[in-house]
C-alpha atoms as a PDB file:
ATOM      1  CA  UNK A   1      33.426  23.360  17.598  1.00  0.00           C
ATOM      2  CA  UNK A   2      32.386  22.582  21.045  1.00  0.00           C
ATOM      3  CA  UNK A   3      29.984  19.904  22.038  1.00  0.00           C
ATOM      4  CA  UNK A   4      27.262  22.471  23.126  1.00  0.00           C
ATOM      5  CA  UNK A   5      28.089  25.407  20.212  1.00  0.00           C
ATOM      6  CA  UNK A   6      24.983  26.062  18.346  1.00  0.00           C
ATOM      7  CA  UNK A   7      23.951  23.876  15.353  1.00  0.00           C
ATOM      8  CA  UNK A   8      22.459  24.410  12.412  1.00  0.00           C
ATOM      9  CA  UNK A   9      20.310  22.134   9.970  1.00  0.00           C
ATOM     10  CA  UNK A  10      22.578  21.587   6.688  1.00  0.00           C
ATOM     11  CA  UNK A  11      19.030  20.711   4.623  1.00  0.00           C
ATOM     12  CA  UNK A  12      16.768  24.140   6.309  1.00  0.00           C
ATOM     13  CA  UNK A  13      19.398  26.126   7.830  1.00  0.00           C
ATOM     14  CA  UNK A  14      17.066  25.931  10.642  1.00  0.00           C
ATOM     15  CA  UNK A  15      18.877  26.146  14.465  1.00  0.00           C
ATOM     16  CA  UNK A  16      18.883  22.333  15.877  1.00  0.00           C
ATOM     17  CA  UNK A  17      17.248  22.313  19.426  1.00  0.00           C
ATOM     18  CA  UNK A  18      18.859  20.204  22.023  1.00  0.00           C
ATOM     19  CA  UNK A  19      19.066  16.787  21.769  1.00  0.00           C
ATOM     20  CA  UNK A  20      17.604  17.306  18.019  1.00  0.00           C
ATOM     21  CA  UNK A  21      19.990  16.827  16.186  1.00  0.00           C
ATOM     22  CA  UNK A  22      20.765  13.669  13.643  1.00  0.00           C
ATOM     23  CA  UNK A  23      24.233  13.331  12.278  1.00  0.00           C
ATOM     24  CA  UNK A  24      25.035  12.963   8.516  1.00  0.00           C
ATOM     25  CA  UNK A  25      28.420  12.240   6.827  1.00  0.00           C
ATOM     26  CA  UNK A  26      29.009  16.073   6.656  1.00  0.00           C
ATOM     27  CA  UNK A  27      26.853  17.856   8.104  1.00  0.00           C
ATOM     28  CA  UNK A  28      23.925  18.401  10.516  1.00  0.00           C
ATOM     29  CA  UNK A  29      20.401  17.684  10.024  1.00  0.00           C
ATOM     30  CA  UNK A  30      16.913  18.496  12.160  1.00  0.00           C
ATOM     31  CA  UNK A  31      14.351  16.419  13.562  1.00  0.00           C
ATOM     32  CA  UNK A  32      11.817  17.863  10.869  1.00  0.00           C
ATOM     33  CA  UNK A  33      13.562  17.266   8.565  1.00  0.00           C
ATOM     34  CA  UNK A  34      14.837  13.425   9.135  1.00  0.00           C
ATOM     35  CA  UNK A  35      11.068  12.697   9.622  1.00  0.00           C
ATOM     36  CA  UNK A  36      10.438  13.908   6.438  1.00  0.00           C
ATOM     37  CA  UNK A  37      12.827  11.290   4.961  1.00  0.00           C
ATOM     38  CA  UNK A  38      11.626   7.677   3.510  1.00  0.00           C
ATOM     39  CA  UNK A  39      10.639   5.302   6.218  1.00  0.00           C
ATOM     40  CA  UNK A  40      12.240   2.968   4.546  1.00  0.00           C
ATOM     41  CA  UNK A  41      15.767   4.632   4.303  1.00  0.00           C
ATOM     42  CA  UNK A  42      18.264   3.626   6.963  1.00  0.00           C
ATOM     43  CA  UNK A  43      21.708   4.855   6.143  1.00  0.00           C
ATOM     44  CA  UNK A  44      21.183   8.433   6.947  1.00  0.00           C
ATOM     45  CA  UNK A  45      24.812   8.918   9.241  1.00  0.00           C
ATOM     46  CA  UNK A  46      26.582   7.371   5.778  1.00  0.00           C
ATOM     47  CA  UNK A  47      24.442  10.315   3.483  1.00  0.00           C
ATOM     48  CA  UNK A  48      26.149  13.834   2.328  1.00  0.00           C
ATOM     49  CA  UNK A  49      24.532  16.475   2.779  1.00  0.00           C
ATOM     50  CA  UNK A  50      23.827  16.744  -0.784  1.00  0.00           C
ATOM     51  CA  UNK A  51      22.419  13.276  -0.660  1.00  0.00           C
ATOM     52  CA  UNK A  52      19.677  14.234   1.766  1.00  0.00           C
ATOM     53  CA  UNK A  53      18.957  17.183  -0.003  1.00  0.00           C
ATOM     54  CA  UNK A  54      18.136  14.826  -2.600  1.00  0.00           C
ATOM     55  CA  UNK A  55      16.134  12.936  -1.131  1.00  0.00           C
ATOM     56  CA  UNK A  56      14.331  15.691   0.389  1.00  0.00           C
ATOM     57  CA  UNK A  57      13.440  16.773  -3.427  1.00  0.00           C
ATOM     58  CA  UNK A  58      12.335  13.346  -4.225  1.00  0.00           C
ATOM     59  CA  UNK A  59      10.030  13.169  -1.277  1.00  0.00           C
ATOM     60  CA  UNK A  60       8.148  16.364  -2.172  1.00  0.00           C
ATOM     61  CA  UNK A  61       7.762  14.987  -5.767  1.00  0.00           C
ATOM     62  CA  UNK A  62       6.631  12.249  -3.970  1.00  0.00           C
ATOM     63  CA  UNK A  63       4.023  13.665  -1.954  1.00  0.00           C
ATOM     64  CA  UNK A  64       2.447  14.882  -5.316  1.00  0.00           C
ATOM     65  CA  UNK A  65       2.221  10.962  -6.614  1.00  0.00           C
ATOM     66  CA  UNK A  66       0.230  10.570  -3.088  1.00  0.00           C
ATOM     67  CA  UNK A  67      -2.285  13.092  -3.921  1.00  0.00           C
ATOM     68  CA  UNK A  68      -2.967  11.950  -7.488  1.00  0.00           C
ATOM     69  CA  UNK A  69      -2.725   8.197  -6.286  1.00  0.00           C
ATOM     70  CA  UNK A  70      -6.049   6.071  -6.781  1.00  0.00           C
ATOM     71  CA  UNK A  71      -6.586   2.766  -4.747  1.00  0.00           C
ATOM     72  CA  UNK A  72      -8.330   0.202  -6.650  1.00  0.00           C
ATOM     73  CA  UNK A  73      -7.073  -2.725  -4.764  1.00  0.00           C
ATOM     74  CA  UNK A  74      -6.299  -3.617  -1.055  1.00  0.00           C
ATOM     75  CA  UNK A  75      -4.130  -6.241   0.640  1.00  0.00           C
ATOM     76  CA  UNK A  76      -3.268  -6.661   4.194  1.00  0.00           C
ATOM     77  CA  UNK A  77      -4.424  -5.408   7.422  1.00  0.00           C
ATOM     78  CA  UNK A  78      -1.943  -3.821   9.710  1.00  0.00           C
ATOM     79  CA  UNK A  79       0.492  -2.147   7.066  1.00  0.00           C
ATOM     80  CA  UNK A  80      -1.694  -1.886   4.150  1.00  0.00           C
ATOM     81  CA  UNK A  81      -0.355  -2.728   0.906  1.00  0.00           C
ATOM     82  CA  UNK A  82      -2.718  -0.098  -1.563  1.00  0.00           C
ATOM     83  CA  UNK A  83      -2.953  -0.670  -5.126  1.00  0.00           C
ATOM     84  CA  UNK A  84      -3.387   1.787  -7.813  1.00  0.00           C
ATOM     85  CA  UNK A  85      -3.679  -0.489 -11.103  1.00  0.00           C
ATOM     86  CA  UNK A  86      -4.195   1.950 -13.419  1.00  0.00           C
ATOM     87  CA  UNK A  87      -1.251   3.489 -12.969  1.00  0.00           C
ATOM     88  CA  UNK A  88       0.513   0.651 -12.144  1.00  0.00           C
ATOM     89  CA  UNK A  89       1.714   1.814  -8.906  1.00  0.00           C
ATOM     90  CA  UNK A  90       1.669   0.656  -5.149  1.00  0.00           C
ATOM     91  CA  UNK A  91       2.908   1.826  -1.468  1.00  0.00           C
ATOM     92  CA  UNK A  92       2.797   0.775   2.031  1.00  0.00           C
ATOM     93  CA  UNK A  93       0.214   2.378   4.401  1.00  0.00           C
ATOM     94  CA  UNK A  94       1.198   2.426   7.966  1.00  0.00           C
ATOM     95  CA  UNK A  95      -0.940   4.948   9.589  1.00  0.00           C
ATOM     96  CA  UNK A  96      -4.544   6.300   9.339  1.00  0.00           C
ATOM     97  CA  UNK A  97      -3.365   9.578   7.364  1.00  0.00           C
ATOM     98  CA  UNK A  98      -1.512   8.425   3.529  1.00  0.00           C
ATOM     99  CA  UNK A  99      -1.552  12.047   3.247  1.00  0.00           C
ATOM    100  CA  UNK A 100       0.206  13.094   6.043  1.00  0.00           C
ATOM    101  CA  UNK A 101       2.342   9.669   6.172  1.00  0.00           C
ATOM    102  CA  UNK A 102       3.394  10.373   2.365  1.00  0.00           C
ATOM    103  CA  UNK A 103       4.023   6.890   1.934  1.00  0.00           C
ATOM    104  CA  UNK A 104       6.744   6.079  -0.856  1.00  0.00           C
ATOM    105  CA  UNK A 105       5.312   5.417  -4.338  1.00  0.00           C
ATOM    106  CA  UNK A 106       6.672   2.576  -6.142  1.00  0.00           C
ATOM    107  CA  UNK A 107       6.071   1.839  -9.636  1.00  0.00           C
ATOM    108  CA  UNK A 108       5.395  -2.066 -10.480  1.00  0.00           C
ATOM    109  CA  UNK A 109       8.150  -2.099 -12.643  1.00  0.00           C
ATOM    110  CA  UNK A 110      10.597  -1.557  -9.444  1.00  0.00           C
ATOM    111  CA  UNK A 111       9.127  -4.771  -7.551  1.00  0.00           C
ATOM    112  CA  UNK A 112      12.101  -7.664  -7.970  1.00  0.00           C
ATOM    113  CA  UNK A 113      10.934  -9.782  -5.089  1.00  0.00           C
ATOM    114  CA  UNK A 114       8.989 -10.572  -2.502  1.00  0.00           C
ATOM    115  CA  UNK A 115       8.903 -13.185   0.527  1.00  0.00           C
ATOM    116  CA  UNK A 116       6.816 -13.993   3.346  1.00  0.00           C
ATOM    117  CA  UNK A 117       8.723 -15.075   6.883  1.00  0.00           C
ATOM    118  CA  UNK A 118       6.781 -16.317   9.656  1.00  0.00           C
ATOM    119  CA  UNK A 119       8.625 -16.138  13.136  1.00  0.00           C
ATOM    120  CA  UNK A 120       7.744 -18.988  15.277  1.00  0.00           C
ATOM    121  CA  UNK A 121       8.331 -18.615  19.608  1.00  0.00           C
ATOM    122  CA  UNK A 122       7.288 -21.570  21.153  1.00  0.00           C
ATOM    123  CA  UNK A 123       7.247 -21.854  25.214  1.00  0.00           C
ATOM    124  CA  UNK A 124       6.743 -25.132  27.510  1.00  0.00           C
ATOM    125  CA  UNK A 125       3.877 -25.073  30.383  1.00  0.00           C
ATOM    126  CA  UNK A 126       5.234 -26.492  33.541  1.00  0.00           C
ATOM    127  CA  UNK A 127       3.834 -27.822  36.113  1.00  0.00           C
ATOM    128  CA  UNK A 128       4.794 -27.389  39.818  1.00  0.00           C
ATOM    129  CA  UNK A 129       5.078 -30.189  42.482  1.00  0.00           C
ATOM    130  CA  UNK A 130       4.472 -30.221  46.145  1.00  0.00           C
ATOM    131  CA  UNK A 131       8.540 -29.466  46.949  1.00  0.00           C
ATOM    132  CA  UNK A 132       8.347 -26.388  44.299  1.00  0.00           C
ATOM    133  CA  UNK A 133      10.463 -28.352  41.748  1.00  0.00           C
ATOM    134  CA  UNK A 134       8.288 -27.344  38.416  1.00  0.00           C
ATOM    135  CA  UNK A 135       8.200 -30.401  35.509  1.00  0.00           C
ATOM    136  CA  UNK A 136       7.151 -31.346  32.140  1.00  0.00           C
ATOM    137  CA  UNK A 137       3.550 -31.958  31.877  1.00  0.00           C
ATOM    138  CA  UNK A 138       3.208 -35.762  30.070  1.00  0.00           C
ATOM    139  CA  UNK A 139       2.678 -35.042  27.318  1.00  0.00           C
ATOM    140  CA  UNK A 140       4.180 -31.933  26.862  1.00  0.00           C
ATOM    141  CA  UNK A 141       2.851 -28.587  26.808  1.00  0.00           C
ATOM    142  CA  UNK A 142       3.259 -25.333  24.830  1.00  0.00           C
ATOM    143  CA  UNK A 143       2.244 -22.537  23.744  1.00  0.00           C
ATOM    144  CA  UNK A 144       3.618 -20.730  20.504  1.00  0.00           C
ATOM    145  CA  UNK A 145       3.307 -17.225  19.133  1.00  0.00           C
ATOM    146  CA  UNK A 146       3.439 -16.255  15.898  1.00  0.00           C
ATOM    147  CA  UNK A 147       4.323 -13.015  13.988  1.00  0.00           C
ATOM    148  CA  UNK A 148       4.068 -12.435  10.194  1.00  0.00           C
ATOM    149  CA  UNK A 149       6.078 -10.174   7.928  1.00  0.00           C
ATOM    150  CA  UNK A 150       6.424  -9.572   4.172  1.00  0.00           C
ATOM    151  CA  UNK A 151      10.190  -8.208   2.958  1.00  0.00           C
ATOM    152  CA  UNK A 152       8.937  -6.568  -0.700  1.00  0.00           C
ATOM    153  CA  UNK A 153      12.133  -6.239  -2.785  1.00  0.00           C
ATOM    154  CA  UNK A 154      12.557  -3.164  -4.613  1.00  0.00           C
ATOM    155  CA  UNK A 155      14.771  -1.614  -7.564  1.00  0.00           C
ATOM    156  CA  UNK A 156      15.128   2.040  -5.808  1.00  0.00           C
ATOM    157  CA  UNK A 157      17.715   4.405  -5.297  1.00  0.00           C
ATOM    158  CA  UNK A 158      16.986   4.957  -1.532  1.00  0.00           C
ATOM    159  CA  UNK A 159      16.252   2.110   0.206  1.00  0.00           C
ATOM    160  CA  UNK A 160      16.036  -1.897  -1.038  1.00  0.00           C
ATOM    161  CA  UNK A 161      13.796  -3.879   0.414  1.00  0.00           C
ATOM    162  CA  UNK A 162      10.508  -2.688   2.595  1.00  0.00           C
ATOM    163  CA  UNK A 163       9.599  -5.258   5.534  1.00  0.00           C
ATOM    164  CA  UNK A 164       6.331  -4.880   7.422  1.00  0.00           C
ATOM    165  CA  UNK A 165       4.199  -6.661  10.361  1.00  0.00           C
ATOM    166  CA  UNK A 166       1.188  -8.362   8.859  1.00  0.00           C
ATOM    167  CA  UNK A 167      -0.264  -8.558  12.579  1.00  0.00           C
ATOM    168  CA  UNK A 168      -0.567  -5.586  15.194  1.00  0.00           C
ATOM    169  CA  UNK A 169       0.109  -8.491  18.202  1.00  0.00           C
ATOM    170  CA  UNK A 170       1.592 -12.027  18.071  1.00  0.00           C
ATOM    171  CA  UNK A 171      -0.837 -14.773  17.234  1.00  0.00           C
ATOM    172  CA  UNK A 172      -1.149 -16.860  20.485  1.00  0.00           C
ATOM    173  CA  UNK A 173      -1.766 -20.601  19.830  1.00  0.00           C
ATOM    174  CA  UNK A 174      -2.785 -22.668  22.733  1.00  0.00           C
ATOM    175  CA  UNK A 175      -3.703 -26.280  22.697  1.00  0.00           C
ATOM    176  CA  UNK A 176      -6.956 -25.620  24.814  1.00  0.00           C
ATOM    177  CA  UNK A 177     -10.268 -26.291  22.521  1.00  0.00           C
ATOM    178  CA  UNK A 178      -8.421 -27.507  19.262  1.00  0.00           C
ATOM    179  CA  UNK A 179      -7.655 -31.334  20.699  1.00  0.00           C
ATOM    180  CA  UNK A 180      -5.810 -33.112  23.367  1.00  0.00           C
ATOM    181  CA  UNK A 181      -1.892 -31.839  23.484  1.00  0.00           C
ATOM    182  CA  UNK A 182      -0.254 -34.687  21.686  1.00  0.00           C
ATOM    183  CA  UNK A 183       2.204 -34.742  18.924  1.00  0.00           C
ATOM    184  CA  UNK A 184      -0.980 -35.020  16.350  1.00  0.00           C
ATOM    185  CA  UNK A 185      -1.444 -31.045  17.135  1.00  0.00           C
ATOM    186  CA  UNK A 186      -0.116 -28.521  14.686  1.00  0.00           C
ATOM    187  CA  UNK A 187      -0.274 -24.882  15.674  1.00  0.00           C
ATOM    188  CA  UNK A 188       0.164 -24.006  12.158  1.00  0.00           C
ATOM    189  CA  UNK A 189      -3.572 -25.462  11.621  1.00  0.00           C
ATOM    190  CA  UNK A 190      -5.128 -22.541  13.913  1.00  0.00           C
ATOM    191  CA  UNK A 191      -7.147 -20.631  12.137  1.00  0.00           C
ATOM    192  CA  UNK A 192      -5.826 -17.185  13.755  1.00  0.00           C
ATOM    193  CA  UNK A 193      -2.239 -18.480  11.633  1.00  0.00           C
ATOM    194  CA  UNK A 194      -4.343 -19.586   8.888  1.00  0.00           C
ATOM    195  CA  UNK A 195      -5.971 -15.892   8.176  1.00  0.00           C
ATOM    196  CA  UNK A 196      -2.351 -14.195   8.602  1.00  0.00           C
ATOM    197  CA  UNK A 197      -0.536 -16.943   6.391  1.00  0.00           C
ATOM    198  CA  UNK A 198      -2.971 -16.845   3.813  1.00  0.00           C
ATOM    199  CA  UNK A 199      -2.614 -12.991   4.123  1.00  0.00           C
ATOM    200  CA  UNK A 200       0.525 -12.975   3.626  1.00  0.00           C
ATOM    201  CA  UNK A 201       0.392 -15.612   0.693  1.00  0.00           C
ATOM    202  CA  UNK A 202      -2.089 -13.265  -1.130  1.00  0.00           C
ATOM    203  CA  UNK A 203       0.595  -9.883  -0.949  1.00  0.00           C
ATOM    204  CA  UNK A 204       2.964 -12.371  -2.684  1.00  0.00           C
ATOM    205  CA  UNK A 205       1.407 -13.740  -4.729  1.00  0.00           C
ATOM    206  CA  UNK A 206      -0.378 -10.608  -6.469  1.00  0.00           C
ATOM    207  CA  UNK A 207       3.086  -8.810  -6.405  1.00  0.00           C
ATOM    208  CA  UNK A 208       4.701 -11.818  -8.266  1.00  0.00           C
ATOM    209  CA  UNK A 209       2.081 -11.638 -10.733  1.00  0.00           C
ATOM    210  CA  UNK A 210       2.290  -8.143 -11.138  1.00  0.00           C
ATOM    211  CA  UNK A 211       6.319  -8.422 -11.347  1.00  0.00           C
ATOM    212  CA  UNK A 212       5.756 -10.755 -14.538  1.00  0.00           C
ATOM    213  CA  UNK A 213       3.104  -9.005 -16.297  1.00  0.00           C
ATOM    214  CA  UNK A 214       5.545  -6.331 -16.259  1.00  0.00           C
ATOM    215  CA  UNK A 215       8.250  -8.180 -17.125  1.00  0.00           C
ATOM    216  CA  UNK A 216       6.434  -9.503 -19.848  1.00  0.00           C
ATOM    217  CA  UNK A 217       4.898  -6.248 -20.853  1.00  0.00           C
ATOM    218  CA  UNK A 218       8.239  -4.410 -21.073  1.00  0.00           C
ATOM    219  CA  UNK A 219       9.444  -7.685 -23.219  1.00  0.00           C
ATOM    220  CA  UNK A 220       7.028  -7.522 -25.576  1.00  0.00           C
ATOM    221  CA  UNK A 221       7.448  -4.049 -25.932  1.00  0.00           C
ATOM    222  CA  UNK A 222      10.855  -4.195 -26.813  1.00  0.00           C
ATOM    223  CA  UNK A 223      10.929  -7.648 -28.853  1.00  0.00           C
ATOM    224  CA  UNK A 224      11.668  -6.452 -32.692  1.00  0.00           C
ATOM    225  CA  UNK A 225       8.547  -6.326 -34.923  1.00  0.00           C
ATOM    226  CA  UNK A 226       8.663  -8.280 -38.667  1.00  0.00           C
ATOM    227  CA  UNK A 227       7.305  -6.659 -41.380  1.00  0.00           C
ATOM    228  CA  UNK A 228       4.031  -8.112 -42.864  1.00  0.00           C
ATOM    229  CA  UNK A 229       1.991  -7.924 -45.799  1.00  0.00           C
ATOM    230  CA  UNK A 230      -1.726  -6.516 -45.218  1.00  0.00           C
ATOM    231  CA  UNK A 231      -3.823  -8.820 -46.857  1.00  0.00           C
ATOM    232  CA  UNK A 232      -6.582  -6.454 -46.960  1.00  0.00           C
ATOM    233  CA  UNK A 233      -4.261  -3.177 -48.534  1.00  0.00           C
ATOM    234  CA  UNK A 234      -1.084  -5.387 -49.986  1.00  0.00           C
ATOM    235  CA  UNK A 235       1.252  -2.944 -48.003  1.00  0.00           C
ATOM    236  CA  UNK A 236       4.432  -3.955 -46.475  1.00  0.00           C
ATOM    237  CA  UNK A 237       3.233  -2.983 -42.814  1.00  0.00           C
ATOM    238  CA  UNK A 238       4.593  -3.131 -39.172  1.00  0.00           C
ATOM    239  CA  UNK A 239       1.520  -4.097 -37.339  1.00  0.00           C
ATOM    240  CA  UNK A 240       0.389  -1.961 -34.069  1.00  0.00           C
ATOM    241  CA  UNK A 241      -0.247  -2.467 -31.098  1.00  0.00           C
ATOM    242  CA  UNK A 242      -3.468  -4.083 -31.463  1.00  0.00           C
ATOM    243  CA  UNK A 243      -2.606  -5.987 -34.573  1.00  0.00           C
ATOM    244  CA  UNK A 244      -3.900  -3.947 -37.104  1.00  0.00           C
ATOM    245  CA  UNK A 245      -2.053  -2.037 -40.595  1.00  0.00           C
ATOM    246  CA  UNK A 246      -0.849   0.558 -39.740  1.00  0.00           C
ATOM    247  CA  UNK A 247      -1.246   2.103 -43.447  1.00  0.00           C
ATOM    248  CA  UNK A 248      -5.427   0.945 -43.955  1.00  0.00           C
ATOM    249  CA  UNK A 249      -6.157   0.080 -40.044  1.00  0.00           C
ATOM    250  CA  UNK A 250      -7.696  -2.956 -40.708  1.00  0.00           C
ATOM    251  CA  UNK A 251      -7.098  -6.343 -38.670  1.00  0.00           C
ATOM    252  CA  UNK A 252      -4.373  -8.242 -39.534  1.00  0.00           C
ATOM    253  CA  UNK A 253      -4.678 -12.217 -38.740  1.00  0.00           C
ATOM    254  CA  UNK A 254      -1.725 -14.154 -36.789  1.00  0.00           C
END
């Protein structure tokens, strides 16, 4: 085929406009429909046609999960992390519209991680003499600019990790109204790095919690149960879930 023959999405079978089209492993695939894949996904040229397909399914199943998804909790600011707790569930807001976005959701049980990294770009005020030539202030001078993300590890078949900005701009930290420049002064005490870090502490720290309730849950769940006798019936029982015979339903002590 030549480079300008006609081309033809291998997910729709729509005709790819010019300068639409995105390249998979075997095939061809339209703008519409490449925006329709995860966010997260990045190895689209190394997917099949079959692969995307796929994934194309899974995101429509998705979308349904988006509809029916409740938030009960909030973290974050500029990408919000939303919580739905009763169904043990979470995903990544980016934009004003979930609906529209269709944001991937992830069940708790798929979390295996989680980090915060804080990128630190630090430049030097100068001064200039009378000749031109520009010099260190004594003492120094700087200003440093901080940005914030969160890398959430994830157990999922299209993508492994999700990384997002906690901040919309860098944090600016200037010396100026927080103490004389001197080598007593820590950015890192600003409160503008304070809010983000602690931000970015709290997504951790709730998704490591939630990672070992779940952990825990699916432990327990599986850990063998030892018969018992009732003392209430005399039966040979397995307890249930709450501890109780499961022949007379009364409350069994530890």
């Amino acid at each position: 085929m030549g480079l300008f023959d006609k081309k033809y999405c291998s997910a729709c079978g729509e005709k790819i406009g010019f300068l639409g089209n995105r390249k998979l492993e075997d095939g061809n695939l339209c703008k519409d429909c490449a925006k329709k894949l995860s966010f997260w996904f990045d190895d689209r040229r190394h997917s099949t046609v079959d692969e995307i397909k796929a994934q194309l399914a899974y995101r429509q199943e998705n979308q349904k999960k988006v509809d029916a998804f409740n938030i009960t909790r909030t973290l974050g600011r500029n990408a919000l992390v939303a919580l739905d707790e009763d169904k043990r569930q979470f995903m990544i807001v980016r934009t004003n519209d979930m609906y529209k976005e269709n944001p991937d959701v992830i069940d708790f049980s798929q979390v295996t991680g989680c980090d915060l990294n804080i990128d630190e770009d630090r430049d030097e005020e100068m001064r200039e003499l009378s000749d031109g030539k520009r010099v260190s202030y004594n003492p120094p001078r700087y200003t440093w600019r901080y940005d914030f993300f969160v890398t959430i590890r994830v157990n999922h078949p299209y993508f492994d990790d999700m990384r997002f900005k906690l901040n919309g701009s860098s944090v600016c930290v200037e010396p100026d109204g927080y103490g004389s420049m001197s080598a007593r002064f820590n950015p890192r005490n600003h409160p503008d790095y304070k809010e983000y870090e602690d931000m970015g502490k709290e997504i951790k720290n709730a998704l490591m919690q939630i990672q070992k309730e779940t952990r825990d849950s699916i432990a327990a769940a599986n850990k063998p149960r030892t018969p018992v006798i009732c003392p209430l019936c005399g039966a040979t029982t397995l307890l249930d879930a709450n501890g109780c015979c499961e022949y007379c339903g009364g409350p069994v002590g530890a």
